[in-house]
C-alpha atoms as a PDB file:
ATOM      1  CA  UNK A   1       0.000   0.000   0.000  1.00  0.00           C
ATOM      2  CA  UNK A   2       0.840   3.587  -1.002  1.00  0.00           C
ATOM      3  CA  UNK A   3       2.149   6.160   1.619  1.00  0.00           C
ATOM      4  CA  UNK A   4      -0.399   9.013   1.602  1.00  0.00           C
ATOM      5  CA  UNK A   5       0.926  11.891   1.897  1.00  0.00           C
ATOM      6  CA  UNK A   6      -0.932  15.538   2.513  1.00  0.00           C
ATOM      7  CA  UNK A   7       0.545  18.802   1.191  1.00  0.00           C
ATOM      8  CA  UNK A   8      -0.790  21.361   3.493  1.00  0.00           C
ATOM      9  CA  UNK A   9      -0.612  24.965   3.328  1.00  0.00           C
ATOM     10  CA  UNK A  10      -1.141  26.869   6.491  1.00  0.00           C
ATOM     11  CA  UNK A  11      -4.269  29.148   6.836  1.00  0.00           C
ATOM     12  CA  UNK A  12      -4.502  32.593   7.808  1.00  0.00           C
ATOM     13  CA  UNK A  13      -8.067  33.077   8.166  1.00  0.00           C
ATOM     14  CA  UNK A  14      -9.820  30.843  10.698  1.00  0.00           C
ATOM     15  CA  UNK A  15     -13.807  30.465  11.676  1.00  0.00           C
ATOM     16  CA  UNK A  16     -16.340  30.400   9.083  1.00  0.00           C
ATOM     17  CA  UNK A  17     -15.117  32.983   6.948  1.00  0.00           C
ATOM     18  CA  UNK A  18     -12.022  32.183   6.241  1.00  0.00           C
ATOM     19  CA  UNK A  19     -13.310  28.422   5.800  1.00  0.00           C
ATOM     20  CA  UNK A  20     -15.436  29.478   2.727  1.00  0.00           C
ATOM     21  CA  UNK A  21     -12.790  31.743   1.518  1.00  0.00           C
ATOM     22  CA  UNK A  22     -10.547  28.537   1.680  1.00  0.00           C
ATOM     23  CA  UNK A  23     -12.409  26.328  -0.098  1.00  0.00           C
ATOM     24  CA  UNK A  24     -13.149  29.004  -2.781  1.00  0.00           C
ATOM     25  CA  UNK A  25      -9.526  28.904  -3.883  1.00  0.00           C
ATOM     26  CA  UNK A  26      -9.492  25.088  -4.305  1.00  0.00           C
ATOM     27  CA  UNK A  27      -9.095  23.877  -1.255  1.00  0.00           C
ATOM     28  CA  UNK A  28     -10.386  21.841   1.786  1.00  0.00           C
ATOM     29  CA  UNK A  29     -10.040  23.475   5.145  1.00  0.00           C
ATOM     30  CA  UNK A  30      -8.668  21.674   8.161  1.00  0.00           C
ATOM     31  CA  UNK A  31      -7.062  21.681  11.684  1.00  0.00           C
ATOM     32  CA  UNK A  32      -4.274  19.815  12.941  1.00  0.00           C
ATOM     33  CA  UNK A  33      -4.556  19.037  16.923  1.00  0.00           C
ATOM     34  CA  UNK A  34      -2.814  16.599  19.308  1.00  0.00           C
ATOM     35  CA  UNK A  35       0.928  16.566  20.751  1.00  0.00           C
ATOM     36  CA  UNK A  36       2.188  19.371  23.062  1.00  0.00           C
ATOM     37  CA  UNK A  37       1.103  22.059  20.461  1.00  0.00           C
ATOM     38  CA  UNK A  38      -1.494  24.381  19.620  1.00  0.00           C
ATOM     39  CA  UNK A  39      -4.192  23.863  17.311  1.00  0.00           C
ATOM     40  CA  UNK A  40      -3.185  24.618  14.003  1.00  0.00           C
ATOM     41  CA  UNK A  41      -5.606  25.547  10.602  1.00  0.00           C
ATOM     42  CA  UNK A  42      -4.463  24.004   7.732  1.00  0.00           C
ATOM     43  CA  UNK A  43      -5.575  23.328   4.010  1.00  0.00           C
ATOM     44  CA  UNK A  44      -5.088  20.652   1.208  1.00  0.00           C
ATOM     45  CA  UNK A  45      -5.541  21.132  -2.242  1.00  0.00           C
ATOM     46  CA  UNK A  46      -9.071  19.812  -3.087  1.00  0.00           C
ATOM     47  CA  UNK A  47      -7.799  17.367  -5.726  1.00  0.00           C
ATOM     48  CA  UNK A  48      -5.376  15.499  -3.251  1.00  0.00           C
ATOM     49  CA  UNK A  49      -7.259  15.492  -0.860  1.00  0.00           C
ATOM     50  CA  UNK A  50     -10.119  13.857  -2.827  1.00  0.00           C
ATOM     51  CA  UNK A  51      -7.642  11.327  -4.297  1.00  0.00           C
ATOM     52  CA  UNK A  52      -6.323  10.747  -0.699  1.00  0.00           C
ATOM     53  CA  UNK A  53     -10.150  10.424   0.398  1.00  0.00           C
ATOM     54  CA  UNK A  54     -11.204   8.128  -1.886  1.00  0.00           C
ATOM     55  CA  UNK A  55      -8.293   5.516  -1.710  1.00  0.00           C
ATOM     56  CA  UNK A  56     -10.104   4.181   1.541  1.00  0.00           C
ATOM     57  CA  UNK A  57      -6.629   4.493   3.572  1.00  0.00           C
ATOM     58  CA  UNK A  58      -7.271   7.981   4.434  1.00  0.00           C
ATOM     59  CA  UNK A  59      -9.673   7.912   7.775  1.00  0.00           C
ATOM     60  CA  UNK A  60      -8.699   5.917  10.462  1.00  0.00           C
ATOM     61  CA  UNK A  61      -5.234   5.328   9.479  1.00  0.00           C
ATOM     62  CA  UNK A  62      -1.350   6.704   9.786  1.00  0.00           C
ATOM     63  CA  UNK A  63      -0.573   9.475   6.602  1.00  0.00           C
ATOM     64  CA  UNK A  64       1.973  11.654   6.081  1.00  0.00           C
ATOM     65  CA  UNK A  65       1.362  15.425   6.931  1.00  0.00           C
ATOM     66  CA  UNK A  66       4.057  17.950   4.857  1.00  0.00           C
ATOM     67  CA  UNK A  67       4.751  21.065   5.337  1.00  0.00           C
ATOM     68  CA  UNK A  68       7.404  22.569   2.972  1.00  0.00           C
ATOM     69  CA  UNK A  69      10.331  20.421   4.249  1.00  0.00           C
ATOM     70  CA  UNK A  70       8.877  18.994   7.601  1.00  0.00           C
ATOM     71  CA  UNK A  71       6.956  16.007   7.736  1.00  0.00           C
ATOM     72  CA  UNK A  72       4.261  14.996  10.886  1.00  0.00           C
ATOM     73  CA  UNK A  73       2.727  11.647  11.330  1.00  0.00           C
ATOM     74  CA  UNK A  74      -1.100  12.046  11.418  1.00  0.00           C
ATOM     75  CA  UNK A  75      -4.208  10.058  12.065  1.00  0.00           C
ATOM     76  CA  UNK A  76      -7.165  11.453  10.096  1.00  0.00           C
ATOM     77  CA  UNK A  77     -10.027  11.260  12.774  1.00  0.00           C
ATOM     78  CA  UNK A  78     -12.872  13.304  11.061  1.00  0.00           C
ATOM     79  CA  UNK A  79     -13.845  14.455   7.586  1.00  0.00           C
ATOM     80  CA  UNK A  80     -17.120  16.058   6.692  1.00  0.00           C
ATOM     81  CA  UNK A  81     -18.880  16.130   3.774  1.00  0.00           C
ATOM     82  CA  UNK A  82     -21.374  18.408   1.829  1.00  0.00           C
ATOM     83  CA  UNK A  83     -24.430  16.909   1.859  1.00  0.00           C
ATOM     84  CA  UNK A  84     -25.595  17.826  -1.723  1.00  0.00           C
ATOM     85  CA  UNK A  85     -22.278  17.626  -3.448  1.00  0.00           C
ATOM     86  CA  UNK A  86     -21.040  14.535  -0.954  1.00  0.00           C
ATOM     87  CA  UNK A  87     -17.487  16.622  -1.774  1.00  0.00           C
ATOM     88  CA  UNK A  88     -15.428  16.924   1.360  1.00  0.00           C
ATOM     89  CA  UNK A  89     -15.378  20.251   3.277  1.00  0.00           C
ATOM     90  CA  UNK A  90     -13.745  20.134   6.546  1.00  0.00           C
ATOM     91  CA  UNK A  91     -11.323  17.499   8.199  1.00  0.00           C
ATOM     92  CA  UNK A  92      -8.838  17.159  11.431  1.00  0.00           C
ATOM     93  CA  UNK A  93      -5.941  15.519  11.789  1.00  0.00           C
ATOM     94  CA  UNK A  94      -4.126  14.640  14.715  1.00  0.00           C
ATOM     95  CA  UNK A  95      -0.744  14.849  15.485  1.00  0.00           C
ATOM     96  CA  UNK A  96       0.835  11.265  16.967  1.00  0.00           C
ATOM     97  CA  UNK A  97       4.001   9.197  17.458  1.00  0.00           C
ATOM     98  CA  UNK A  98       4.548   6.477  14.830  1.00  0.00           C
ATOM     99  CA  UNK A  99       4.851   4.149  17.097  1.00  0.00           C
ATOM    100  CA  UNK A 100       2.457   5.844  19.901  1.00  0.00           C
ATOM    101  CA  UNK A 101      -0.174   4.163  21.276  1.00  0.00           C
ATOM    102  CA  UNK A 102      -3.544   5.455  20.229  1.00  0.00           C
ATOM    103  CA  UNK A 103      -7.343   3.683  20.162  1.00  0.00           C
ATOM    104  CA  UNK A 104      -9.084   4.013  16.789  1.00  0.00           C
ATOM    105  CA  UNK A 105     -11.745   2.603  15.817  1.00  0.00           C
ATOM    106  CA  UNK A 106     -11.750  -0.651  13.160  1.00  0.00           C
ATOM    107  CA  UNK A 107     -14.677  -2.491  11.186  1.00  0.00           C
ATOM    108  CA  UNK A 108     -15.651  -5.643  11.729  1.00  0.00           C
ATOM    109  CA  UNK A 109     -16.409  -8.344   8.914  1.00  0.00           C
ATOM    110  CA  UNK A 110     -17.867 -11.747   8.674  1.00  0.00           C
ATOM    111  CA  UNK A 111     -16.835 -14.633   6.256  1.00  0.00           C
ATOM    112  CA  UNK A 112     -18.117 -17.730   5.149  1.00  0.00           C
ATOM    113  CA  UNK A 113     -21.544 -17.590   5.974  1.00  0.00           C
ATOM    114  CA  UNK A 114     -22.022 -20.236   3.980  1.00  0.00           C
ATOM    115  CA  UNK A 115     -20.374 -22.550   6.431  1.00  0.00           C
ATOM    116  CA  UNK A 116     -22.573 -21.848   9.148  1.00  0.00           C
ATOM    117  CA  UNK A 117     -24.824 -24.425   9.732  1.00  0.00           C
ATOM    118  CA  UNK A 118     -27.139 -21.959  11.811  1.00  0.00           C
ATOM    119  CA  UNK A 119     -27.175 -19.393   9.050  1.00  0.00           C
ATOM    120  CA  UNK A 120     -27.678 -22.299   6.963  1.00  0.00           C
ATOM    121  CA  UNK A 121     -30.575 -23.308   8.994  1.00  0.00           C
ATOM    122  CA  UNK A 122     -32.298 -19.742   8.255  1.00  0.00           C
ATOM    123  CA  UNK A 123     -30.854 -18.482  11.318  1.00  0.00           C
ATOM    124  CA  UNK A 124     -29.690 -14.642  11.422  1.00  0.00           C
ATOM    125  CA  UNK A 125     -25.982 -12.924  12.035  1.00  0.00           C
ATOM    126  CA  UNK A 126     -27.282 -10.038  14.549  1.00  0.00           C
ATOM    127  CA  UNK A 127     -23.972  -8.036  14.112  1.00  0.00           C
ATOM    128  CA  UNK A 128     -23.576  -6.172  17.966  1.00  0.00           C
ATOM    129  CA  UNK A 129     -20.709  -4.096  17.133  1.00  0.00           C
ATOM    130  CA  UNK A 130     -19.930  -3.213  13.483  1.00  0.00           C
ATOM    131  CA  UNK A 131     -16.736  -1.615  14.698  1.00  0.00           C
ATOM    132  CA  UNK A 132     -14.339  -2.142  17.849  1.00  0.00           C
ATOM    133  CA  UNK A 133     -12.298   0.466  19.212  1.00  0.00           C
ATOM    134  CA  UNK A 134      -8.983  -1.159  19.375  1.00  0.00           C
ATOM    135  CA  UNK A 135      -5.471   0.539  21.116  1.00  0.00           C
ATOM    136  CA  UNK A 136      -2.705  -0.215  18.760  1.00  0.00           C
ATOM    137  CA  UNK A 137       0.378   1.423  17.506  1.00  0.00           C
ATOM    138  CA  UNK A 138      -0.320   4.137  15.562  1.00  0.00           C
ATOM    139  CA  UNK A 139       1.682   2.468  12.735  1.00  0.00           C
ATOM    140  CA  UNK A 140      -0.265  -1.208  12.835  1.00  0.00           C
ATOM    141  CA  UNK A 141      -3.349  -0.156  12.879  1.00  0.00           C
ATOM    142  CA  UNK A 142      -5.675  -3.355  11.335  1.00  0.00           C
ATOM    143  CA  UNK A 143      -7.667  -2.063   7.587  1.00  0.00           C
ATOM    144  CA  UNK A 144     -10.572  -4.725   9.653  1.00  0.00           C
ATOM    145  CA  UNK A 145     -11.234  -7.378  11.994  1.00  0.00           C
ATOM    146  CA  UNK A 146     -12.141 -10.417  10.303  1.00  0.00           C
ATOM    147  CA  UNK A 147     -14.199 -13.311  11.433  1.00  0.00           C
ATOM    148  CA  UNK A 148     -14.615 -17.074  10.359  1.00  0.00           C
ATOM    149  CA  UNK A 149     -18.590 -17.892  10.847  1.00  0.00           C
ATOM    150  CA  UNK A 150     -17.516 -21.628   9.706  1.00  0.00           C
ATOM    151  CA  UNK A 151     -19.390 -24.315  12.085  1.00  0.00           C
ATOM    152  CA  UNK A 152     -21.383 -21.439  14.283  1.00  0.00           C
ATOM    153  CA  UNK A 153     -24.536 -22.770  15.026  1.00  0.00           C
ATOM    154  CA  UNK A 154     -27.732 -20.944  16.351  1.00  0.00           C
ATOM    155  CA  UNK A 155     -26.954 -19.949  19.366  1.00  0.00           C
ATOM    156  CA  UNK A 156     -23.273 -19.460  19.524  1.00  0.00           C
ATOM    157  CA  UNK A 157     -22.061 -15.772  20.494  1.00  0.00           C
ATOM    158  CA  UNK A 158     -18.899 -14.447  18.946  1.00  0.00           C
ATOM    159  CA  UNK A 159     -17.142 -11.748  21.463  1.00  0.00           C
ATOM    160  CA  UNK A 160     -14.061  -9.979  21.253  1.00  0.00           C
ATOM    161  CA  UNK A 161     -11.478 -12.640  22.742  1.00  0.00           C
ATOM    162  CA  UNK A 162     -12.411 -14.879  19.784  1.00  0.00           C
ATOM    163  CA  UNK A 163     -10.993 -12.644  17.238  1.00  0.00           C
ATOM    164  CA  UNK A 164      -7.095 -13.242  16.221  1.00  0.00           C
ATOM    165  CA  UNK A 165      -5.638  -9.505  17.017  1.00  0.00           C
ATOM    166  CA  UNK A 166      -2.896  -8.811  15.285  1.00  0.00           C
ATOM    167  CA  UNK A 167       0.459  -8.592  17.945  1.00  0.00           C
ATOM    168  CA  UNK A 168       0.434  -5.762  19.858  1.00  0.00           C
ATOM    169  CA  UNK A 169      -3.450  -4.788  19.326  1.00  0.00           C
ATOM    170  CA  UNK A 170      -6.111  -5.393  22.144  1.00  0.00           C
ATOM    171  CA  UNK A 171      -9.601  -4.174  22.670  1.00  0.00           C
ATOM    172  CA  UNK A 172      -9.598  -0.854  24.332  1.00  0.00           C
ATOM    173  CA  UNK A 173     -11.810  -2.007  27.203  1.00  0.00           C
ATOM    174  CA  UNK A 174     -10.750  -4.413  29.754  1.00  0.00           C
ATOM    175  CA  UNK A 175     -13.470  -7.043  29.185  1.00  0.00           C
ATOM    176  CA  UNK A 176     -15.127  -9.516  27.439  1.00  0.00           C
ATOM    177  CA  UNK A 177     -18.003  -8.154  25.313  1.00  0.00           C
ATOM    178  CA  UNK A 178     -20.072  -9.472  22.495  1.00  0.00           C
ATOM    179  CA  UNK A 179     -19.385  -8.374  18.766  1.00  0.00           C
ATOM    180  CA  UNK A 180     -22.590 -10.750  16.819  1.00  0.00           C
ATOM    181  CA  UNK A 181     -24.780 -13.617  17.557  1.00  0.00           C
ATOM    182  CA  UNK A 182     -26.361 -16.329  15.353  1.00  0.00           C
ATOM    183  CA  UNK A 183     -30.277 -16.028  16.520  1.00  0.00           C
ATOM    184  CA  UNK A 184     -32.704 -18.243  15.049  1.00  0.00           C
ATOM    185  CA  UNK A 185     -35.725 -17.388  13.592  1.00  0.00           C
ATOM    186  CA  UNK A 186     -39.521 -17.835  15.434  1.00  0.00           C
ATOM    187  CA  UNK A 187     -39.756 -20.048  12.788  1.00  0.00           C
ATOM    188  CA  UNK A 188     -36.640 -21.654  13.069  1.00  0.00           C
ATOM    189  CA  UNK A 189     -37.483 -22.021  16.805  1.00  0.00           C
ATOM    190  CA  UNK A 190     -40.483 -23.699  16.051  1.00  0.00           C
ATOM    191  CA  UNK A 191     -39.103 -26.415  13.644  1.00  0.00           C
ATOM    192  CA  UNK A 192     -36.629 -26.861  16.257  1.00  0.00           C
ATOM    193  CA  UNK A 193     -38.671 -27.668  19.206  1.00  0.00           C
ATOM    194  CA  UNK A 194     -41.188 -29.904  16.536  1.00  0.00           C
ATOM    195  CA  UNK A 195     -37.696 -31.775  15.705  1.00  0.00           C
ATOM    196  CA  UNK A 196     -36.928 -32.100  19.383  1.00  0.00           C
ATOM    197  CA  UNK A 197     -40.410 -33.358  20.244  1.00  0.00           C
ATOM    198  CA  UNK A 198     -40.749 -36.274  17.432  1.00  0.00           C
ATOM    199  CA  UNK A 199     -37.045 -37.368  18.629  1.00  0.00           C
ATOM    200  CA  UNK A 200     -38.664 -37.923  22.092  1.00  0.00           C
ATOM    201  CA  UNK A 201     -41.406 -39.498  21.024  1.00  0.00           C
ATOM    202  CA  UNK A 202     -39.806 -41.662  19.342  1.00  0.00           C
ATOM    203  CA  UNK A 203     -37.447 -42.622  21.902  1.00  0.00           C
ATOM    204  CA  UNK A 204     -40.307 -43.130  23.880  1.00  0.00           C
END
């Protein structure tokens, strides 16, 4: 994967004016916050910034902040977007350590449904969590959290501790919770118990 990289230019004009004034030259106003240091307003050229925004490796991961000849590691937290145009008009970055600790936030996906016998069974994935908040070096952050649905059955609860976290990345809370479930159906209940019945009876 690509380095990003964000040329910024430093703005003079803060607050709303000077926001709209920004953007009418090109570019997408922004602030820079974090470290020891003062809050800083910055802008990006709106065509790199829309290139870096639309690689999907922008938000939520480490990029490269220049400034003439100095460079900052950053972690894009927030960008907004117009809701008409759905063009980006404000964002902050945050000034961190490469190898800093920091929690972010991750998303959570689900393969092979197909190998679930309890989805199989017309039983339903109630996703809990579609993202965890993780703490992780700022420079190993995880694009997702993956997890296997093979053999889950209706019933079965997937939390946090059965995920495979990459080295060095644990949940940000100290316990236990619960990311999905594989609930069954009222009519997949039904069938169930009907199933369970006739076995007894003919036990019996």
């Amino acid at each position: 994967m690509a380095e990003i990289i964000l040329n910024v230019e430093v703005r003079e004009r803060t607050g709303t004016g000077g926001a709209r004034e920004t953007r009418r030259a090109g570019m997408v106003p922004g602030v820079l916050y974090g470290g020891d240091k003062d809050p800083v307003a910055i802008a990006v050229k709106a065509n790199e910034f829309r290139k870096a925004l639309y690689t999907g490796k922008l938000l939520g991961h480490l990029v490269t902040l220049k400034y003439g000849a100095e460079t900052q590691p950053v972690i894009a937290k927030a960008v907004d977007m117009h809701p008409v145009t759905d063009e980006p008009t404000h964002f902050d970055l945050y000034r961190v350590d490469a190898h800093q600790t920091i929690k972010i936030s991750v998303p959570v996906h689900f393969v092979n449904q197909d190998a679930s016998p309890g989805l199989k069974r017309g039983g339903t994935l109630n996703i809990v969590r579609h993202e965890v908040e993780l703490a992780c070096p700022a420079d190993q952050i995880p694009e997702e959290l993956s997890f296997d649905l093979t053999g889950l059955d209706i019933g079965d609860t997937i939390r946090i501790s059965a995920f495979d976290l990459p080295k060095g990345v644990q949940a940000s809370v100290d316990r236990d919770f619960v990311v999905a479930t594989i609930a069954g159906s009222s009519a997949q209940a039904s069938e169930d118990a009907q199933a369970e019945e006739g076995a007894e009876q003919s036990e019996s």
